[in-house]
Protein backbone atom coordinates (compact mmCIF):
# COMPACT_ATOMS: atom_id res chain seq x y z
CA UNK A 1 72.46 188.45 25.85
CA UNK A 2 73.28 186.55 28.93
CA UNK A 3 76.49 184.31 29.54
CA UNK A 4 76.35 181.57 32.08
CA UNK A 5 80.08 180.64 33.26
CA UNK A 6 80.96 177.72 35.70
CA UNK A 7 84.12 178.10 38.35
CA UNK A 8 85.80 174.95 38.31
CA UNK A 9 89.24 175.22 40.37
CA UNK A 10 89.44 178.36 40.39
CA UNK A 11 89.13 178.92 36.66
CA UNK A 12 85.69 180.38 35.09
CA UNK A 13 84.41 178.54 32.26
CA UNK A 14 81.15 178.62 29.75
CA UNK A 15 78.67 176.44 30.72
CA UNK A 16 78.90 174.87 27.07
CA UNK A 17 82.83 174.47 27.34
CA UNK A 18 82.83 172.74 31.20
CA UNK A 19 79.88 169.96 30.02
CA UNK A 20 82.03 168.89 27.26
CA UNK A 21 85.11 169.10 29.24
CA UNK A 22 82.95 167.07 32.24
CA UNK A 23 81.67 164.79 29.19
CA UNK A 24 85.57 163.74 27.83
CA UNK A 25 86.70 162.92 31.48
CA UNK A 26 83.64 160.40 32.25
CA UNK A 27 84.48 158.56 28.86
CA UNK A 28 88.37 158.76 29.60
CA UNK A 29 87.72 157.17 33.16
CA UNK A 30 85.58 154.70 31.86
CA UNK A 31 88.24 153.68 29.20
CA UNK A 32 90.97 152.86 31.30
CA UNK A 33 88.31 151.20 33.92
CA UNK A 34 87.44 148.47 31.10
CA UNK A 35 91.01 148.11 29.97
CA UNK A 36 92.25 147.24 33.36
CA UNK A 37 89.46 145.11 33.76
CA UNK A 38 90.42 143.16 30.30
CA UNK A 39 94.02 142.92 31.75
CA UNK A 40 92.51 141.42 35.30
CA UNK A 41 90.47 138.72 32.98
CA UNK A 42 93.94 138.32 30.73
CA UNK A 43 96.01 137.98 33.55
CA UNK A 44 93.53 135.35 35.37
CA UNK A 45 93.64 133.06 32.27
CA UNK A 46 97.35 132.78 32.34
CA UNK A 47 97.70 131.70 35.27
CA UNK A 48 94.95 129.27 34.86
CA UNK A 49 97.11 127.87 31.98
CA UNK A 50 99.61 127.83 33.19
CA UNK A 51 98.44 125.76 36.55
CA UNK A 52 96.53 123.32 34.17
CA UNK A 53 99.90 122.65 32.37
CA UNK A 54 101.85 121.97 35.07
CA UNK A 55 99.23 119.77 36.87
CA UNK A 56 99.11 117.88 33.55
CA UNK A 57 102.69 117.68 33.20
CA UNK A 58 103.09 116.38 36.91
CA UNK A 59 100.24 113.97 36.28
CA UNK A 60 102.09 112.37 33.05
CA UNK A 61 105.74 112.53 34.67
CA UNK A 62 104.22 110.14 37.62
CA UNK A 63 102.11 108.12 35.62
CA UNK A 64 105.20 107.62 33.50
CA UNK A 65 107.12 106.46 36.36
CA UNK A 66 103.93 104.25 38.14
CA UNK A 67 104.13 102.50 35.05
CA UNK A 68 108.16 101.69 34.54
CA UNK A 69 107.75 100.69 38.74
CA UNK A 70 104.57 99.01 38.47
CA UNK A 71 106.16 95.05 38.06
CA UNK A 72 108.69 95.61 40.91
CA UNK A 73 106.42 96.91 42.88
CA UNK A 74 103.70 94.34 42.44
CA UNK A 75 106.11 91.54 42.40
CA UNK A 76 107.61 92.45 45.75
CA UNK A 77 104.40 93.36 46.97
CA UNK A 78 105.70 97.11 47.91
CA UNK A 79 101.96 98.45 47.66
CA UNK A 80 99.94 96.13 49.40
CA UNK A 81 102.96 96.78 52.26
CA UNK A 82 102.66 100.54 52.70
CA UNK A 83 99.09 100.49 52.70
CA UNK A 84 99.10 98.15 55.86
CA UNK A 85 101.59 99.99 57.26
CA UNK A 86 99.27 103.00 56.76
CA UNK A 87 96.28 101.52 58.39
CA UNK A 88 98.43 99.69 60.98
CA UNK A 89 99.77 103.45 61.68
CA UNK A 90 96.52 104.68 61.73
CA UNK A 91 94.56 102.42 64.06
CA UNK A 92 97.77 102.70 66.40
CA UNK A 93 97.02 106.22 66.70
CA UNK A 94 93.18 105.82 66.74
CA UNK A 95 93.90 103.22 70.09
CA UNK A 96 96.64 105.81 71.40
CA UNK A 97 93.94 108.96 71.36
CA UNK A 98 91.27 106.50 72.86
CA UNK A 99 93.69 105.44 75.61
CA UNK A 100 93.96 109.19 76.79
CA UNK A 101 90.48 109.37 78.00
CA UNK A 102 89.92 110.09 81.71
CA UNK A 103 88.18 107.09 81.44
CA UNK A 104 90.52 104.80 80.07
CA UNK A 105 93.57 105.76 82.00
CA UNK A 106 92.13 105.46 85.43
CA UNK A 107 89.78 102.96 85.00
CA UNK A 108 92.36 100.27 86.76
CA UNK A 109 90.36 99.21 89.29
CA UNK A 110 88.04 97.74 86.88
CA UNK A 111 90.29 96.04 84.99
CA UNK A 112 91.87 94.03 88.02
CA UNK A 113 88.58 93.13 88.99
CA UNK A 114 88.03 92.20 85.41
CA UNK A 115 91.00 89.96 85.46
CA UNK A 116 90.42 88.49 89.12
CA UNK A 117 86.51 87.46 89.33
CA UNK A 118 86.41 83.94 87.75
CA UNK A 119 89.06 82.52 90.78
CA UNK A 120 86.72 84.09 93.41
CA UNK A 121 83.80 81.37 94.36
CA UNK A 122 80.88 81.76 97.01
CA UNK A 123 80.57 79.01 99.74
CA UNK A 124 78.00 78.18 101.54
CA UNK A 125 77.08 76.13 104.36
CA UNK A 126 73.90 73.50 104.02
CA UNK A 127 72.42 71.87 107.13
CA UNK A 128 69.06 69.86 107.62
CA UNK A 129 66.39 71.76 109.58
CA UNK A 130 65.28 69.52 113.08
CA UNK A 131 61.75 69.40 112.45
CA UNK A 132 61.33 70.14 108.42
CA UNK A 133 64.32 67.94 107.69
CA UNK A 134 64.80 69.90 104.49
CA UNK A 135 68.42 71.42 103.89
CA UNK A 136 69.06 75.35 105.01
CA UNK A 137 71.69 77.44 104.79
CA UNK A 138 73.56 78.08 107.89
CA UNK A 139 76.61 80.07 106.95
CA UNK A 140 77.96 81.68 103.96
CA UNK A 141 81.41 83.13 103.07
CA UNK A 142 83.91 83.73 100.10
CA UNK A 143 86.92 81.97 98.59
CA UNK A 144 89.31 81.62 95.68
CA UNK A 145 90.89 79.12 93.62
CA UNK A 146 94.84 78.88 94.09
CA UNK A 147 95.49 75.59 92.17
CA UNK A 148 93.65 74.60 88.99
CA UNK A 149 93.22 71.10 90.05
CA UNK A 150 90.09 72.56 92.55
CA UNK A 151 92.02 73.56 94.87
CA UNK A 152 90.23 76.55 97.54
CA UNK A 153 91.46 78.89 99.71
CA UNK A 154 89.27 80.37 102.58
CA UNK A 155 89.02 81.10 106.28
CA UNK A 156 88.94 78.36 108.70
CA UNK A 157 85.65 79.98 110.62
CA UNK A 158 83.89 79.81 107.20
CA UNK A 159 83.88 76.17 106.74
CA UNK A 160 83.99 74.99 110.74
CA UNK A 161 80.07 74.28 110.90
CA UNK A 162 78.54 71.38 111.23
CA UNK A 163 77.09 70.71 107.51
CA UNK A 164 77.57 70.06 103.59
CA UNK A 165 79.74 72.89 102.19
CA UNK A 166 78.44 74.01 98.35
CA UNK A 167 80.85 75.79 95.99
CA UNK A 168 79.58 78.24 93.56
CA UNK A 169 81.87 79.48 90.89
CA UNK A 170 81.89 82.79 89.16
CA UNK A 171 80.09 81.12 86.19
CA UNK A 172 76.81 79.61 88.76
CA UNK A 173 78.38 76.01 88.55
CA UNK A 174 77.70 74.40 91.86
CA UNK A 175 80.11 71.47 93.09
CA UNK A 176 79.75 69.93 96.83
CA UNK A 177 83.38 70.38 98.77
CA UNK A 178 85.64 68.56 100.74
CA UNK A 179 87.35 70.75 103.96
CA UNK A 180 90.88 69.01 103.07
CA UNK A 181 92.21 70.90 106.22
CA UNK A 182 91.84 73.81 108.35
CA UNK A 183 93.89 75.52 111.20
CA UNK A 184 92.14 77.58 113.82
CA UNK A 185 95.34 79.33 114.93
CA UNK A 186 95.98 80.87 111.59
CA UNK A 187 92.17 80.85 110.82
CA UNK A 188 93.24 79.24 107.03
CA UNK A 189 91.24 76.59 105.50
CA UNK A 190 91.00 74.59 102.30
CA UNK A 191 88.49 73.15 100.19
CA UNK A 192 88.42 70.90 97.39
CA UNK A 193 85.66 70.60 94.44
CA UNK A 194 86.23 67.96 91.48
CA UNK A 195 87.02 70.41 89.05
CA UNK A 196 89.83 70.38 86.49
CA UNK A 197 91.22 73.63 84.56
CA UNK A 198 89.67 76.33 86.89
CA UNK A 199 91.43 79.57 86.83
CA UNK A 200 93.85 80.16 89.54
CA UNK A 201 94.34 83.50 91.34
CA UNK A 202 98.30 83.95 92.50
CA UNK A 203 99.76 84.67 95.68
CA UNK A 204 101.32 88.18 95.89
CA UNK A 205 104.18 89.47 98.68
CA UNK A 206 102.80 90.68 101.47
CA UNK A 207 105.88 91.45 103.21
CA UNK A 208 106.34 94.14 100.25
CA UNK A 209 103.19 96.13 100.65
CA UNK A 210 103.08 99.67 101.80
CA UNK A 211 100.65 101.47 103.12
CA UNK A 212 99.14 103.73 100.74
CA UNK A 213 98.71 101.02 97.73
CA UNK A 214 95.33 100.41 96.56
CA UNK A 215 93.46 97.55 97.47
CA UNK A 216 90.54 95.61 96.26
CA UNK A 217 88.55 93.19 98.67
CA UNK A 218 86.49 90.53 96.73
CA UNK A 219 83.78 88.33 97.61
CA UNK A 220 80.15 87.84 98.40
CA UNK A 221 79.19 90.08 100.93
CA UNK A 222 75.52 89.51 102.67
CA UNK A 223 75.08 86.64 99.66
CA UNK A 224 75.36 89.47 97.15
CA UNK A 225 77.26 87.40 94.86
CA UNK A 226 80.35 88.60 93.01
CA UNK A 227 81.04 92.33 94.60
CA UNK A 228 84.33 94.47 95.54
CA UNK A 229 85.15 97.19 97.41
CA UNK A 230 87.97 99.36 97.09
CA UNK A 231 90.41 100.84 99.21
CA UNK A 232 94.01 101.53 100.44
CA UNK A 233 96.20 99.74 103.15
CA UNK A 234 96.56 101.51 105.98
CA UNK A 235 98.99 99.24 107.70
CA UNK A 236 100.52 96.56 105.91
CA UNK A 237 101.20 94.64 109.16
CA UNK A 238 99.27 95.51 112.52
CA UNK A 239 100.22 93.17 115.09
CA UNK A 240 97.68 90.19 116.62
CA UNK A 241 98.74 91.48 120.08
CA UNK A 242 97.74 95.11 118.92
CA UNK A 243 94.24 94.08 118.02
CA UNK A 244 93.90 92.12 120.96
CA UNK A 245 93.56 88.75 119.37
CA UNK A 246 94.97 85.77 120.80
CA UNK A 247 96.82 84.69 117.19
CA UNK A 248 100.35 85.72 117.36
CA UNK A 249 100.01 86.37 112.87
CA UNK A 250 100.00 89.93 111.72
CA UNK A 251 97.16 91.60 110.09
CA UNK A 252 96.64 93.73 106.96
CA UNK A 253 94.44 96.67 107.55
CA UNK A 254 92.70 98.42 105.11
CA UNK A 255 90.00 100.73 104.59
CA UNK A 256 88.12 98.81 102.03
CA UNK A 257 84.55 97.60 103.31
CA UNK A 258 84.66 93.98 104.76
CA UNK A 259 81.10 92.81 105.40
CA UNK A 260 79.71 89.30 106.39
CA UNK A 261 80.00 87.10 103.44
CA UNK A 262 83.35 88.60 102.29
CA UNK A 263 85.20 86.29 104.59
CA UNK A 264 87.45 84.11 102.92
CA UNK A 265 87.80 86.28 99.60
CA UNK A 266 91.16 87.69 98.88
CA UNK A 267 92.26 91.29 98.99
CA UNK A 268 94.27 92.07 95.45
CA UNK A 269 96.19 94.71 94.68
CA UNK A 270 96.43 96.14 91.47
CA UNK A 271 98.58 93.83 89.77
CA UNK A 272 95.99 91.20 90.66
CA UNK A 273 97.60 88.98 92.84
CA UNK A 274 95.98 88.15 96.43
CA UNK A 275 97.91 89.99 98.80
CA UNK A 276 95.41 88.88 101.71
CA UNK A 277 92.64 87.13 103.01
CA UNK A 278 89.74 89.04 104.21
CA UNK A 279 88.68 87.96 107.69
CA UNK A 280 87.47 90.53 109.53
CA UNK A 281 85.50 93.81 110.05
CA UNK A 282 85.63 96.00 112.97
CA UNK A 283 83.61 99.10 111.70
CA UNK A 284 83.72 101.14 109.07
CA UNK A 285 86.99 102.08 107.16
CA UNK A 286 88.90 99.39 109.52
CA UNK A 287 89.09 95.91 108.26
CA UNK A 288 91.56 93.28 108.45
CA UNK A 289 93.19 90.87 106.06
CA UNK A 290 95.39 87.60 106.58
CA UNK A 291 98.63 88.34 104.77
CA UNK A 292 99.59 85.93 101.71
CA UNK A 293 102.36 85.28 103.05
CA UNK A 294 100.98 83.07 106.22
CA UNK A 295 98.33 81.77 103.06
CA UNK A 296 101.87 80.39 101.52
CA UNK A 297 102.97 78.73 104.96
CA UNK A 298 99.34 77.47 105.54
CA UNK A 299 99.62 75.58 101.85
CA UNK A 300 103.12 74.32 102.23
CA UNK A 301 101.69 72.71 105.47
CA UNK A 302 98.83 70.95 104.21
CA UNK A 303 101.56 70.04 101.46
CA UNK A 304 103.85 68.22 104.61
CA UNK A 305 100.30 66.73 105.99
CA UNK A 306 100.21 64.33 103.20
CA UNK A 307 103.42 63.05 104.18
CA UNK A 308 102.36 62.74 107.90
CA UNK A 309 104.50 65.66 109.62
CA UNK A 310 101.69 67.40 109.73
CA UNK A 311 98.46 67.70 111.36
CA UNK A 312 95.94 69.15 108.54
CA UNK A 313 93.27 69.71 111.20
CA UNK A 314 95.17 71.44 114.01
CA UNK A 315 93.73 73.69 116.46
CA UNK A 316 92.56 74.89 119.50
CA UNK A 317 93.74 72.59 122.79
CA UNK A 318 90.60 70.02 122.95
CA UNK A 319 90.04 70.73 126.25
CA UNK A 320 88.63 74.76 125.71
CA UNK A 321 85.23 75.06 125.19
CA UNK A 322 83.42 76.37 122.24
CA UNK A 323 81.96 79.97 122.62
CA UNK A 324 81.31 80.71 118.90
CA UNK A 325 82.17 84.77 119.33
CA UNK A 326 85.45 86.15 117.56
CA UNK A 327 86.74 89.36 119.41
CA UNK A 328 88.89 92.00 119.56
CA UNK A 329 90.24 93.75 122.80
CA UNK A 330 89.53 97.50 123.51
CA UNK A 331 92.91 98.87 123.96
CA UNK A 332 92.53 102.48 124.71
CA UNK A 333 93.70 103.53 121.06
CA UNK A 334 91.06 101.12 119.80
CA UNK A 335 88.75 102.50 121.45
CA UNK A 336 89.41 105.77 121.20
CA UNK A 337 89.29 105.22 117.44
CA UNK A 338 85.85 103.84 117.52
CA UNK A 339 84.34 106.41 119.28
CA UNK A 340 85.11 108.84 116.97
CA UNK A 341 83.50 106.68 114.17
CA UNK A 342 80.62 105.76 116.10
CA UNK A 343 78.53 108.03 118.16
CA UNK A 344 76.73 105.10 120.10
CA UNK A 345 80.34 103.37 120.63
CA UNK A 346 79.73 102.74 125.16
CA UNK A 347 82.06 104.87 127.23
CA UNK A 348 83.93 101.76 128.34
CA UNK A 349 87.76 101.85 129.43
CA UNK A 350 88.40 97.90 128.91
CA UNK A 351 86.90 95.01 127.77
CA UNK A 352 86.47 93.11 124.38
CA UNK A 353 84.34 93.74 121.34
CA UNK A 354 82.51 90.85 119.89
CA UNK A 355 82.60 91.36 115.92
CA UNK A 356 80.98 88.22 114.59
CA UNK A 357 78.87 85.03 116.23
CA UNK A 358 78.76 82.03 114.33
CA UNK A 359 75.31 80.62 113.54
CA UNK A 360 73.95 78.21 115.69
CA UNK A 361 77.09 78.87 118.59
CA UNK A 362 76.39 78.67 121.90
CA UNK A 363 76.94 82.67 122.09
CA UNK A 364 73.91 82.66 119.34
CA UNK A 365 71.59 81.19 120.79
CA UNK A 366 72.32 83.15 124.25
CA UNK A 367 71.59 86.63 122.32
CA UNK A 368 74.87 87.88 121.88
CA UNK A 369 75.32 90.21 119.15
CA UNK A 370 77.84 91.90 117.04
CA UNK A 371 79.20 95.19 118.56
CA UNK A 372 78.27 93.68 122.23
CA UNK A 373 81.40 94.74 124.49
CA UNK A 374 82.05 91.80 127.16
CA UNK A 375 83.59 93.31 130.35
CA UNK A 376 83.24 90.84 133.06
CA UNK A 377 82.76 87.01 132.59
CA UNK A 378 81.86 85.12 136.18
CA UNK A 379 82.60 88.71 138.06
CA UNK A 380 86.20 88.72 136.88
CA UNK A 381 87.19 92.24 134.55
CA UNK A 382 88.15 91.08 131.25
CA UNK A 383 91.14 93.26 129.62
CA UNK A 384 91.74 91.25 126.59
CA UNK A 385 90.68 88.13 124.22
CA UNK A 386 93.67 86.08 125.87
CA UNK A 387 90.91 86.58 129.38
CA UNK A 388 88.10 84.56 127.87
CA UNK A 389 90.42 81.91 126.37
CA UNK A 390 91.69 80.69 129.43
CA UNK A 391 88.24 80.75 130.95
CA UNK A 392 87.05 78.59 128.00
CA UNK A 393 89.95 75.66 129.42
CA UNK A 394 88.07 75.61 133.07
CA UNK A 395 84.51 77.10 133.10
CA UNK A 396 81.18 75.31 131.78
CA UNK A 397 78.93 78.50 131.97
CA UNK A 398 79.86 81.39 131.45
CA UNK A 399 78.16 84.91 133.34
CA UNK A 400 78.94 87.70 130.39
CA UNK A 401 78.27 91.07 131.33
CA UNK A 402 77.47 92.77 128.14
CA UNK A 403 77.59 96.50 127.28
CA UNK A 404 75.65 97.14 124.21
CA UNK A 405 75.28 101.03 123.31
CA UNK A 406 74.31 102.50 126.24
CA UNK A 407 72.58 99.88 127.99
CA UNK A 408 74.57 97.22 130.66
CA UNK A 409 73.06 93.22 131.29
CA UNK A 410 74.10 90.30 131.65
CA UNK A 411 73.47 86.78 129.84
CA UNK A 412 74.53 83.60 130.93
CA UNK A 413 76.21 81.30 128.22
CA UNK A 414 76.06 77.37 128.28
CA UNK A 415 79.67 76.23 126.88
CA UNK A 416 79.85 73.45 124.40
CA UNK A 417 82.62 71.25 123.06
CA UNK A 418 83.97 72.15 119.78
CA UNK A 419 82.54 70.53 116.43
CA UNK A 420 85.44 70.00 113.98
CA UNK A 421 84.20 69.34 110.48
């Protein structure tokens, strides 16, 4: 008969034996598989007990105190106090994370301009046409408000035509205004508008401005009403002689755009007080400002004119002739400068620029234009602005030789007297 044996480690069982062997070790296996399983399931109730117990026991033990606190608290008003404190908390930190957004925390420029615009008003010049007889604009320019009574700061060659002079606040009121009193030298002017309550702009420092500090010019450039340009100083007093201008005042130049219309507005800096008054554009990147600080003299003056110690209409001897150009000499810095800013700048080594012709002047009508270069009047060289002034005390025509781009003429201007307004 034939015995089947199985080696298992090395020992030799009967294949009878080993199954039953194999057969007790599965069901031992299994055994202590279910009862650590039933110990698991034990061990997760307890704890789930005991968690439930405690949460209960911590629920009663504050409930029990809620309720012994619940009239002091309500009578001193404890609760209602913490939970505005916790929203007051709360929205503090909400304002906090918004005021960390690139968008908030350089956004400064906008919020002077924000703060500024109401004081800043658009004048404008109103004549009758010859033949239509219907009322035109002739000039245009900016101001701002300095005293709530209606009181209007602006540049003197803004208001010095001929003609009815309309005030346009931020808000579209129109009001018609009175030139109390301008000064040529200075190029300061004010106007008044019956108006009560208006919101004032102040009067910064000028003498404490450094070059660097930003810079906002506001006003109504080409009648685009209500518009600002940005920029930094780049001298915080350049010299009348250094420009070539005949005023002895210092200038503030900056790189913010100054365009025709802006004359008159201010120039604020970021703690939005008018630092300047914009008056004039040579080309791009180099505008120039009137410094508050000759704004403050110009007002105390008009202040003594009331009193008589002052004339509120002073300027130019009335013996020179009206020309209607403003200029600015060509020293060789200046023009240096210009070239490199403007290609079609003429190769010229003197003479003066003209940078703006007022309407209706006898320069206008003649042709001249802005950006012409004058360097000869009557065959005589002209080095600087202080040249044509003199000529305006003794000449009644004028032969300008003009330089414009690249191309040399001459045009023959007819001299007028001055129109004061």
């Amino acid at each position: 008969m034939l015995k089947l044996s199985v080696t298992h480690f090395g020992q030799k069982y009967p294949v009878g034996i080993f199954l039953v062997r194999r057969y007790l070790s599965v069901l031992s296996i299994n055994d202590r598989n279910r009862t650590k399983e039933n110990e698991n399931k034990h061990s997760k109730t307890f704890r789930l007990v005991k968690n439930l117990a405690f949460s209960l026991g911590m629920s009663y033990a504050l409930y029990d105190f809620y309720c012994k606190q619940k009239q002091t608290l309500h009578t001193s008003g404890a609760i209602e106090n913490v939970f505005k404190s916790f929203q007051v908390n709360a929205l503090d930190i909400l304002v906090k994370e918004k005021e960390k957004t690139p968008r908030a925390m350089f956004n400064f420029l906008a919020d002077v301009a924000e703060k500024t615009k109401f004081s800043v008003v658009y004048i404008e010049i109103v004549a009758r046409h010859p033949i239509t007889r219907q009322s035109i604009p002739i000039s245009n320019g900016s101001g701002f408000i300095v005293k709530s009574d209606g009181l209007i700061l602006t540049n003197a060659h803004v208001v010095s035509h001929q003609g009815r002079v309309i005030v346009k606040l931020y808000d579209g009121t129109e009001y018609e205004g009175i030139v109390e009193s301008y000064d040529t030298e200075s190029d300061l002017a004010t106007v008044r508008i019956k108006a009560k309550d208006l919101p004032v702009l102040p009067l910064g420092e000028s003498s404490k401005l450094r070059a660097g500090e930003f810079v906002i010019a506001m006003g109504n450039p080409l009648t685009l009403s209500h518009t600002i340009t940005a920029g930094v100083i780049s001298s915080a007093s350049r010299q009348g002689k250094d420009l070539g201008l005949h005023r002895k005042s210092d200038y503030i130049q900056t790189d913010a755009a100054v365009n025709v219309g802006n004359s008159g507005g201010p120039l604020v800096n970021l703690d939005g007080e008018a630092i300047g008054i914009n008056t004039m554009k040579v080309t791009e990147g180099i505008s120039f400002a009137i410094p508050s600080d000759r704004a403050v003299e110009f007002l105390e003056r008009t202040e003594k004119a009331r009193e008589g110690s002052w004339n509120p209409f002073k300027g130019s001897d009335k013996k020179q002739k009206y020309l209607g150009i403003t200029m600015l000499t060509l020293t060789q810095t200046v023009i240096r400068e210009l070239q490199e800013r403007n290609p079609d700048f003429p190769n010229v080594s003197h003479g003066v620029m003209v940078w703006r012709v007022m309407l209706s002047s006898p320069s206008f009508e003649a042709g001249i234009k802005h950006g012409d270069v004058i360097t000869a009047i009557n065959g005589k060289e002209i080095h600087s602005a202080s040249d044509i002034y003199s000529l305006l005390k003794s000449e009644e025509v004028l032969d300008i030789h003009i330089v414009r781009r690249k191309k040399e003429f001459n045009i023959k201007v007819q001299l007028m007297d001055p129109v004061l307004s």
